[in-house]
PDB file of N, CA and C in Angstrom:
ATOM      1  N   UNK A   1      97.228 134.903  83.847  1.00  0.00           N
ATOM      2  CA  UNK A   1      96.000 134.831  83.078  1.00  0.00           C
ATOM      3  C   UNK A   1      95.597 133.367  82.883  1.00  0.00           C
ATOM      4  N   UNK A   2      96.335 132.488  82.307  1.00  0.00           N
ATOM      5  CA  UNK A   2      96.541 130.841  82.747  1.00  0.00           C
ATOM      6  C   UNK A   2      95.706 130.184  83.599  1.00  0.00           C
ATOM      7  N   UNK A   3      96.892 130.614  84.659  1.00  0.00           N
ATOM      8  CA  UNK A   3      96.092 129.846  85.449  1.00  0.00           C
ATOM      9  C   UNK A   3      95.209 130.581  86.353  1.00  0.00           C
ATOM     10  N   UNK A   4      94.840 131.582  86.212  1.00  0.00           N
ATOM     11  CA  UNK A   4      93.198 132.410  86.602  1.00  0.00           C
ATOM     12  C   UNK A   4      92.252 131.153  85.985  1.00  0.00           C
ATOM     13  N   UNK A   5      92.308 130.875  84.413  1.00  0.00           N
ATOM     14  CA  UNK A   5      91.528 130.495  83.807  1.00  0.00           C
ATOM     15  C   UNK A   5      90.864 128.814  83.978  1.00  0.00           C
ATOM     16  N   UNK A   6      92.505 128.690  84.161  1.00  0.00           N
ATOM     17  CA  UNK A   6      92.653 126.665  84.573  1.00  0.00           C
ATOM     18  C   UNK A   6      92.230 126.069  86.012  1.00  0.00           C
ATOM     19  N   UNK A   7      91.478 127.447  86.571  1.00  0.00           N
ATOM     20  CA  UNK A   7      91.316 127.149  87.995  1.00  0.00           C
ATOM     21  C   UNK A   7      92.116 126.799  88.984  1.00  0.00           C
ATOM     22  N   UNK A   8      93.760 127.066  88.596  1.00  0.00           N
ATOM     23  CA  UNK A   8      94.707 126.265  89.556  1.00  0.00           C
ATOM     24  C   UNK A   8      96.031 126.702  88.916  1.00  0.00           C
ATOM     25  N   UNK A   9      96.989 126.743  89.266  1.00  0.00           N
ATOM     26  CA  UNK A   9      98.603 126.696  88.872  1.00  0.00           C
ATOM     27  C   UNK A   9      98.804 125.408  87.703  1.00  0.00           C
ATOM     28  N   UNK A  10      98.987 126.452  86.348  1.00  0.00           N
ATOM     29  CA  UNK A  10      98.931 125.784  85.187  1.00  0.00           C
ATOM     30  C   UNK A  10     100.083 124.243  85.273  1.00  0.00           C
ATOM     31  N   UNK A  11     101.273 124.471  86.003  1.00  0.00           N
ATOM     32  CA  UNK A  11     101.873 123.587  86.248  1.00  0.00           C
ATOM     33  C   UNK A  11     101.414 122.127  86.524  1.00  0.00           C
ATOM     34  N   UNK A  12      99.983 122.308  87.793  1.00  0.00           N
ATOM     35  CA  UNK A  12      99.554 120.993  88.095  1.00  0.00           C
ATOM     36  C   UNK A  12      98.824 120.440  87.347  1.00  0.00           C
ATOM     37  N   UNK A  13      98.745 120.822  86.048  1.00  0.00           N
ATOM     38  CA  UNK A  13      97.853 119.933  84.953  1.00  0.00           C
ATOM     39  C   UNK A  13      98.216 119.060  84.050  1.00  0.00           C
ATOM     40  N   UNK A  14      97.691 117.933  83.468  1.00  0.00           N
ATOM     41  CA  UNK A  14      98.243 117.320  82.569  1.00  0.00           C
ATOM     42  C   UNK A  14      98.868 118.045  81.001  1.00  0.00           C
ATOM     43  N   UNK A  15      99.816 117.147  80.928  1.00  0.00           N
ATOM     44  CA  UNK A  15     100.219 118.040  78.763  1.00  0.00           C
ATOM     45  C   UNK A  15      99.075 118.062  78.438  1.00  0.00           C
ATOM     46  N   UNK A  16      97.832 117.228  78.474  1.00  0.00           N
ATOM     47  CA  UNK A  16      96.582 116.967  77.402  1.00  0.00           C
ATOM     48  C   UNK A  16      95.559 118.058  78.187  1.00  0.00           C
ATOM     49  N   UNK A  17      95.870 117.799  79.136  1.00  0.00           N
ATOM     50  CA  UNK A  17      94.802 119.169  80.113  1.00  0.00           C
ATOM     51  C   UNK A  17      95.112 120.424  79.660  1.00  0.00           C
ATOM     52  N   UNK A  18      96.490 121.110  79.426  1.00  0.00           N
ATOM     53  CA  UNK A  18      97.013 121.731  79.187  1.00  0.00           C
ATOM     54  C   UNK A  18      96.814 122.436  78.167  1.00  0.00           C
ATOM     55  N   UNK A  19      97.248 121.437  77.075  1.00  0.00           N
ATOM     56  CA  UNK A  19      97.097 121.664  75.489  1.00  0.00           C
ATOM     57  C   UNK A  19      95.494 122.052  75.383  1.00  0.00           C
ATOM     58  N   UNK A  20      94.351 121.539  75.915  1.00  0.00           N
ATOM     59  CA  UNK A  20      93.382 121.372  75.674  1.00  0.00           C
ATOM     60  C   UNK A  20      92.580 123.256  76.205  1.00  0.00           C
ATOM     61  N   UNK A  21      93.194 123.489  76.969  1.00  0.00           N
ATOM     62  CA  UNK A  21      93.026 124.594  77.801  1.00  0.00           C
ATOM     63  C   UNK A  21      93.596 125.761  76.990  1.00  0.00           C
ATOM     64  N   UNK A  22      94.701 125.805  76.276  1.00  0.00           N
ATOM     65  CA  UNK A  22      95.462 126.662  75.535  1.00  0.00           C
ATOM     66  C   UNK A  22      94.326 126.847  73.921  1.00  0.00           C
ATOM     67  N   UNK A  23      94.201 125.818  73.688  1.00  0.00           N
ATOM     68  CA  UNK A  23      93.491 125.810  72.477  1.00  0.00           C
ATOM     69  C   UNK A  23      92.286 126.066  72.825  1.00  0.00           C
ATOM     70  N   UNK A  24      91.871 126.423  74.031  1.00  0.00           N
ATOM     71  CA  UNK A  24      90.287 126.960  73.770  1.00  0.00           C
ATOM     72  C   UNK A  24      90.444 128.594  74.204  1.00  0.00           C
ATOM     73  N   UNK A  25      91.891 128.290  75.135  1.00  0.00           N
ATOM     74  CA  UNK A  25      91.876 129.981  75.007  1.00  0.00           C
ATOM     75  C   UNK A  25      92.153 131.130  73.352  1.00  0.00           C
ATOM     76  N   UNK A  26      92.958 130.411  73.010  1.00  0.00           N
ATOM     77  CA  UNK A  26      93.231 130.483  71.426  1.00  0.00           C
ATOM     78  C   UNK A  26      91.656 130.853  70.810  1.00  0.00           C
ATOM     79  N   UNK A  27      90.908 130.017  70.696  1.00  0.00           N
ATOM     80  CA  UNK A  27      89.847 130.029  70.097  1.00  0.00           C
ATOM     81  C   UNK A  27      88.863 131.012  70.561  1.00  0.00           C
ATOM     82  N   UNK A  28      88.742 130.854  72.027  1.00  0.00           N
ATOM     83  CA  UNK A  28      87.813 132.205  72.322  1.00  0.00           C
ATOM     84  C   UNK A  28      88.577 133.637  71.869  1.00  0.00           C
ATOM     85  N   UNK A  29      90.117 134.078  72.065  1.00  0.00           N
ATOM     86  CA  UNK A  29      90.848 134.833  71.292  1.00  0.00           C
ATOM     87  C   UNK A  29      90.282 135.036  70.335  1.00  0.00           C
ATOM     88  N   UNK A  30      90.364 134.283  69.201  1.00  0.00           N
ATOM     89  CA  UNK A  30      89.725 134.791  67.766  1.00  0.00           C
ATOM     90  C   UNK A  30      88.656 135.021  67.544  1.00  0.00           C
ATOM     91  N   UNK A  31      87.527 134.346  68.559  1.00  0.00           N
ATOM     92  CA  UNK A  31      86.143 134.458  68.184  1.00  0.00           C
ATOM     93  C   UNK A  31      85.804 136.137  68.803  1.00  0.00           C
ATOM     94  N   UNK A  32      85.983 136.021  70.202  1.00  0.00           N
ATOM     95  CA  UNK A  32      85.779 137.392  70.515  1.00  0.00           C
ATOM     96  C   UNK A  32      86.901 138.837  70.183  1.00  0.00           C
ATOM     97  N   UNK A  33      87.655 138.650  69.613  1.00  0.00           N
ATOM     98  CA  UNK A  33      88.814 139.969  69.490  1.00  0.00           C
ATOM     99  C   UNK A  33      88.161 140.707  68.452  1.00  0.00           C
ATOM    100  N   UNK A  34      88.603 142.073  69.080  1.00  0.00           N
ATOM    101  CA  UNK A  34      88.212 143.217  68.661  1.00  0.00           C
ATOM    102  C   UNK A  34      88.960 143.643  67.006  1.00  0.00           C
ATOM    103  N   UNK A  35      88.116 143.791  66.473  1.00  0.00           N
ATOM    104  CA  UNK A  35      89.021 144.813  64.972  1.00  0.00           C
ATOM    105  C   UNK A  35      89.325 145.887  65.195  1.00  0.00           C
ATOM    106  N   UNK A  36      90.522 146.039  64.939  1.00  0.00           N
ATOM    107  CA  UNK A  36      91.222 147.824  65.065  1.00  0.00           C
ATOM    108  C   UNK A  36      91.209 148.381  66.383  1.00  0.00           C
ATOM    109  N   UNK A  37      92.144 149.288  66.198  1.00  0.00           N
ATOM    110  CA  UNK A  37      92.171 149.644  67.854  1.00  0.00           C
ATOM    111  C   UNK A  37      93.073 149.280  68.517  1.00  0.00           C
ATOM    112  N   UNK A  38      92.951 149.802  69.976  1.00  0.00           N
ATOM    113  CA  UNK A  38      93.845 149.046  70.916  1.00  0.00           C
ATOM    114  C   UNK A  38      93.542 147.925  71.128  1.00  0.00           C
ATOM    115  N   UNK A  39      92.362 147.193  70.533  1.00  0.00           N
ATOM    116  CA  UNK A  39      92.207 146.249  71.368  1.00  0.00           C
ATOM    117  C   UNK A  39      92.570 145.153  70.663  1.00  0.00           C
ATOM    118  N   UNK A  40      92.932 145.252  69.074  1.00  0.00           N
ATOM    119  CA  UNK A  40      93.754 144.333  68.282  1.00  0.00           C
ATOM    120  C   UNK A  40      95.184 144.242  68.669  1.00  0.00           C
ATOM    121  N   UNK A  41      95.789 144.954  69.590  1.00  0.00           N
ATOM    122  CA  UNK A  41      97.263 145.013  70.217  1.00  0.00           C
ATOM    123  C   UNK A  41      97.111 143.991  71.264  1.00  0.00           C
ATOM    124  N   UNK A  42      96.485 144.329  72.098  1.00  0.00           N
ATOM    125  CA  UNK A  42      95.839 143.139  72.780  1.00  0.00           C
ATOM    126  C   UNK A  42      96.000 141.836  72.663  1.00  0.00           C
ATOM    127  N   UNK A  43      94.959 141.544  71.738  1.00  0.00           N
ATOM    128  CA  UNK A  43      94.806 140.424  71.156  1.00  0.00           C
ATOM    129  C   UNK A  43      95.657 140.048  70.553  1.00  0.00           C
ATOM    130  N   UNK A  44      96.805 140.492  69.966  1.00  0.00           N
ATOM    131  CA  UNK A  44      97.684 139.681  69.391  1.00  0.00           C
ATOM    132  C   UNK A  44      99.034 139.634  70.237  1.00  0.00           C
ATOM    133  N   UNK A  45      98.585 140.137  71.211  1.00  0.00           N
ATOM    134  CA  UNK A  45      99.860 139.798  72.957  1.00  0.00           C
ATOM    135  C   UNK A  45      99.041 138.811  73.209  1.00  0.00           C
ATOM    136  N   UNK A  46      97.771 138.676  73.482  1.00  0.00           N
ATOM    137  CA  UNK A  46      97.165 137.530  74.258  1.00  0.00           C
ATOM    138  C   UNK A  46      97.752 136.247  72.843  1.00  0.00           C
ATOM    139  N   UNK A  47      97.595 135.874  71.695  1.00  0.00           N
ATOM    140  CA  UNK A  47      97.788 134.860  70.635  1.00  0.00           C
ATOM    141  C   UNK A  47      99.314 134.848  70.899  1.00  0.00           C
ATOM    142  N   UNK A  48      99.952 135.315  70.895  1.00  0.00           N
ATOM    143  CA  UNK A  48     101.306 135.342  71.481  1.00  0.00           C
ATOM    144  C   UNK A  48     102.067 134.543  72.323  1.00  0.00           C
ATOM    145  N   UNK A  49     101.156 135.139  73.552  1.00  0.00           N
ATOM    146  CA  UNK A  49     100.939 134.459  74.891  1.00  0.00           C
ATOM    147  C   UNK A  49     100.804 132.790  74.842  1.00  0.00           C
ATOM    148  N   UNK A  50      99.738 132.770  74.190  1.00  0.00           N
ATOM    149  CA  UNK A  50      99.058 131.577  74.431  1.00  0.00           C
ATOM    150  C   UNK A  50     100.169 130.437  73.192  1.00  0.00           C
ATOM    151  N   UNK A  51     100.640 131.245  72.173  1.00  0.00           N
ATOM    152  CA  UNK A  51     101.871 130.411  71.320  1.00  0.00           C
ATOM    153  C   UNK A  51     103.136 130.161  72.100  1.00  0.00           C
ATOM    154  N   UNK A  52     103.313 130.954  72.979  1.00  0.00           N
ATOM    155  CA  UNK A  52     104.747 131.240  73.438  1.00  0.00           C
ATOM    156  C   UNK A  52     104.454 129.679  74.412  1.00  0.00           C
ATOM    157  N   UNK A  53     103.280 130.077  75.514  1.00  0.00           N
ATOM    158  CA  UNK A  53     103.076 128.460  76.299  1.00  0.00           C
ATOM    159  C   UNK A  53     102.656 127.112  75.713  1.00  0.00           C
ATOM    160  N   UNK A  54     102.195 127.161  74.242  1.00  0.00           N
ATOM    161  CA  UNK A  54     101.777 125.815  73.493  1.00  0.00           C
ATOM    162  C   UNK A  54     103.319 125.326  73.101  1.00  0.00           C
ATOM    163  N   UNK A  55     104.302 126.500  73.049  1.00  0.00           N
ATOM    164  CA  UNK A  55     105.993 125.828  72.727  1.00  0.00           C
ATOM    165  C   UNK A  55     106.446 125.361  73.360  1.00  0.00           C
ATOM    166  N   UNK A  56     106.259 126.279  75.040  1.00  0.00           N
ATOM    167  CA  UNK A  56     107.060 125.654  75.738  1.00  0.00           C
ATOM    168  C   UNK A  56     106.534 124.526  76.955  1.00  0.00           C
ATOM    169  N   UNK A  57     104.879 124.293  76.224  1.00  0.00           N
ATOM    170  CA  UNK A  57     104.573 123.030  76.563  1.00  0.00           C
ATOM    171  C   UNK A  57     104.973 121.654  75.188  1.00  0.00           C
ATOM    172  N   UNK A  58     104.891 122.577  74.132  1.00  0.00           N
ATOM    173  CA  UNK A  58     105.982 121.136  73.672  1.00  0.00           C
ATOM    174  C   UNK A  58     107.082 120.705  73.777  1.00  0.00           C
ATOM    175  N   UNK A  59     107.788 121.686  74.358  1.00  0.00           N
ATOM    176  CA  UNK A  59     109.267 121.705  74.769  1.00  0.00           C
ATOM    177  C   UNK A  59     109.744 120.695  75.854  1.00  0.00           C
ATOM    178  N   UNK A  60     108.737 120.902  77.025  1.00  0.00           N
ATOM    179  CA  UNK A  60     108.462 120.390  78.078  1.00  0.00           C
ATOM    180  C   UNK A  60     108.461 118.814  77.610  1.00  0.00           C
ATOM    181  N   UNK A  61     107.535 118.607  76.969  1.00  0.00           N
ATOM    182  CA  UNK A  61     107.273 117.207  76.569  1.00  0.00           C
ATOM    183  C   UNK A  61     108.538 116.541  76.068  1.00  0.00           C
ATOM    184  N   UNK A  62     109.199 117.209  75.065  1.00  0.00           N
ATOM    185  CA  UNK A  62     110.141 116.718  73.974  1.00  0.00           C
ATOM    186  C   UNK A  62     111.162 116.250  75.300  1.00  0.00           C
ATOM    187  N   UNK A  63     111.547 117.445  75.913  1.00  0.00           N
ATOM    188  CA  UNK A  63     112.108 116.797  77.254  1.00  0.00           C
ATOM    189  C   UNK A  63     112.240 115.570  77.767  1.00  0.00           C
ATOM    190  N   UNK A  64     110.880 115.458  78.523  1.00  0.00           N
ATOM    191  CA  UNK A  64     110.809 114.433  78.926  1.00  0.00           C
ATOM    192  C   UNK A  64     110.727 112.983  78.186  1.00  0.00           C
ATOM    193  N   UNK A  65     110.654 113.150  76.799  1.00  0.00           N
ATOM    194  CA  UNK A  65     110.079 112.150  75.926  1.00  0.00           C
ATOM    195  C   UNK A  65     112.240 111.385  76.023  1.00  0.00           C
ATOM    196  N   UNK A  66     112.417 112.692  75.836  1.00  0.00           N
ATOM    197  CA  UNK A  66     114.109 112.777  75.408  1.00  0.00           C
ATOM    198  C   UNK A  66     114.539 111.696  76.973  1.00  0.00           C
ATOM    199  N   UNK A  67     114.317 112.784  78.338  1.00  0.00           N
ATOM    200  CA  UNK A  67     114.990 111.638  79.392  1.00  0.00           C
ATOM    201  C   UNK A  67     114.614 110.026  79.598  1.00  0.00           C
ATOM    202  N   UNK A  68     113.292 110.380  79.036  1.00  0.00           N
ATOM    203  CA  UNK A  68     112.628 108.726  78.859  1.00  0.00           C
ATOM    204  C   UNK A  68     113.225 107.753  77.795  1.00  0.00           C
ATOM    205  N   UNK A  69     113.852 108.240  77.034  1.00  0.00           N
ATOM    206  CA  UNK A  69     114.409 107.305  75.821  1.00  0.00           C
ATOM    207  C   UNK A  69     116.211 107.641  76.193  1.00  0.00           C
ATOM    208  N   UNK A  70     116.294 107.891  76.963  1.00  0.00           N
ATOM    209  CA  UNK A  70     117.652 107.811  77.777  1.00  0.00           C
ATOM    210  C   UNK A  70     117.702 107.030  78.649  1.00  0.00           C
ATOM    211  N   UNK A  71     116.848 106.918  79.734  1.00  0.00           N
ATOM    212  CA  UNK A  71     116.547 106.143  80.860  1.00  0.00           C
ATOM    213  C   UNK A  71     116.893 104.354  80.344  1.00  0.00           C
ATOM    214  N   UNK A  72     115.666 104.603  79.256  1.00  0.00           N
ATOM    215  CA  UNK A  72     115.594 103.288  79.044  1.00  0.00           C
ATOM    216  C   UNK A  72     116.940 103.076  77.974  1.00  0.00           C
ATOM    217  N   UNK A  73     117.201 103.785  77.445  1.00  0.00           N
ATOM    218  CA  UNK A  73     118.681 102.856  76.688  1.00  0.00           C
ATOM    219  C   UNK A  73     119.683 102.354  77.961  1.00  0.00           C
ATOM    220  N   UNK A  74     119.906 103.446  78.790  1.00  0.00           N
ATOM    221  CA  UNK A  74     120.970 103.208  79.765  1.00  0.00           C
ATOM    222  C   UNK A  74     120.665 101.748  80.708  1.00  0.00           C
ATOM    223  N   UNK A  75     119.285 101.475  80.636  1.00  0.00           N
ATOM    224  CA  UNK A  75     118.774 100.405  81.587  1.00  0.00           C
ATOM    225  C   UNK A  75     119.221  99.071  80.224  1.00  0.00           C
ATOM    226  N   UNK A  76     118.994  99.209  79.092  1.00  0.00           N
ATOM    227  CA  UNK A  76     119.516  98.457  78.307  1.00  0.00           C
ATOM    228  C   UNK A  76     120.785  97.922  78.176  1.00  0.00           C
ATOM    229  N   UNK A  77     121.844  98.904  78.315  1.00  0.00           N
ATOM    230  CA  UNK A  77     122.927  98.645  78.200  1.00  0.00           C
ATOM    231  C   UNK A  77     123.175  98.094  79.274  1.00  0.00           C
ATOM    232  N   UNK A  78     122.530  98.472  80.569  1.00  0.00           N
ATOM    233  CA  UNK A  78     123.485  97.840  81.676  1.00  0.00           C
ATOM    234  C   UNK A  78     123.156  96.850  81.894  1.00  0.00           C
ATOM    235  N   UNK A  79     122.143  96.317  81.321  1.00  0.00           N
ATOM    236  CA  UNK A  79     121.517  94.780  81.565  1.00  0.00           C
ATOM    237  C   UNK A  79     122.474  93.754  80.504  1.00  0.00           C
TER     238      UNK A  79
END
């Protein structure tokens, strides 16, 4: 559903492309979702969805933030 939306394999986008893309799917979510019904089941798999990838695009980040402040201590020490 992602990357239907992102025009491309959500992977090749920036964190800020990313984030930016999640939060408007988020937002059209709330603006258009249905009250009651099946279609509030829906909608709160799709808000789900879209929480579950805003985590594990911060996750992603924290990651890398993490090997980057490793990198550089280890380049510290060995100097």
């Amino acid at each position: 559903m992602v990357d239907a939306v992102s025009g491309g394999a959500l992977m090749d986008k920036t964190p800020a492309t990313v984030r930016h893309l999640i939060s408007n799917m988020a937002s059209n979510t709330q603006q258009f979702r249905i009250r009651g019904g099946a279609g509030t089941s829906r909608v709160v798999s799709e808000v789900g969805i879209v929480n579950n990838l805003c985590l594990e695009n911060q996750l992603t980040e924290l990651t890398s933030l993490v090997r980057q402040l490793a990198v550089g201590h280890h380049q510290q020490v060995a100097q």
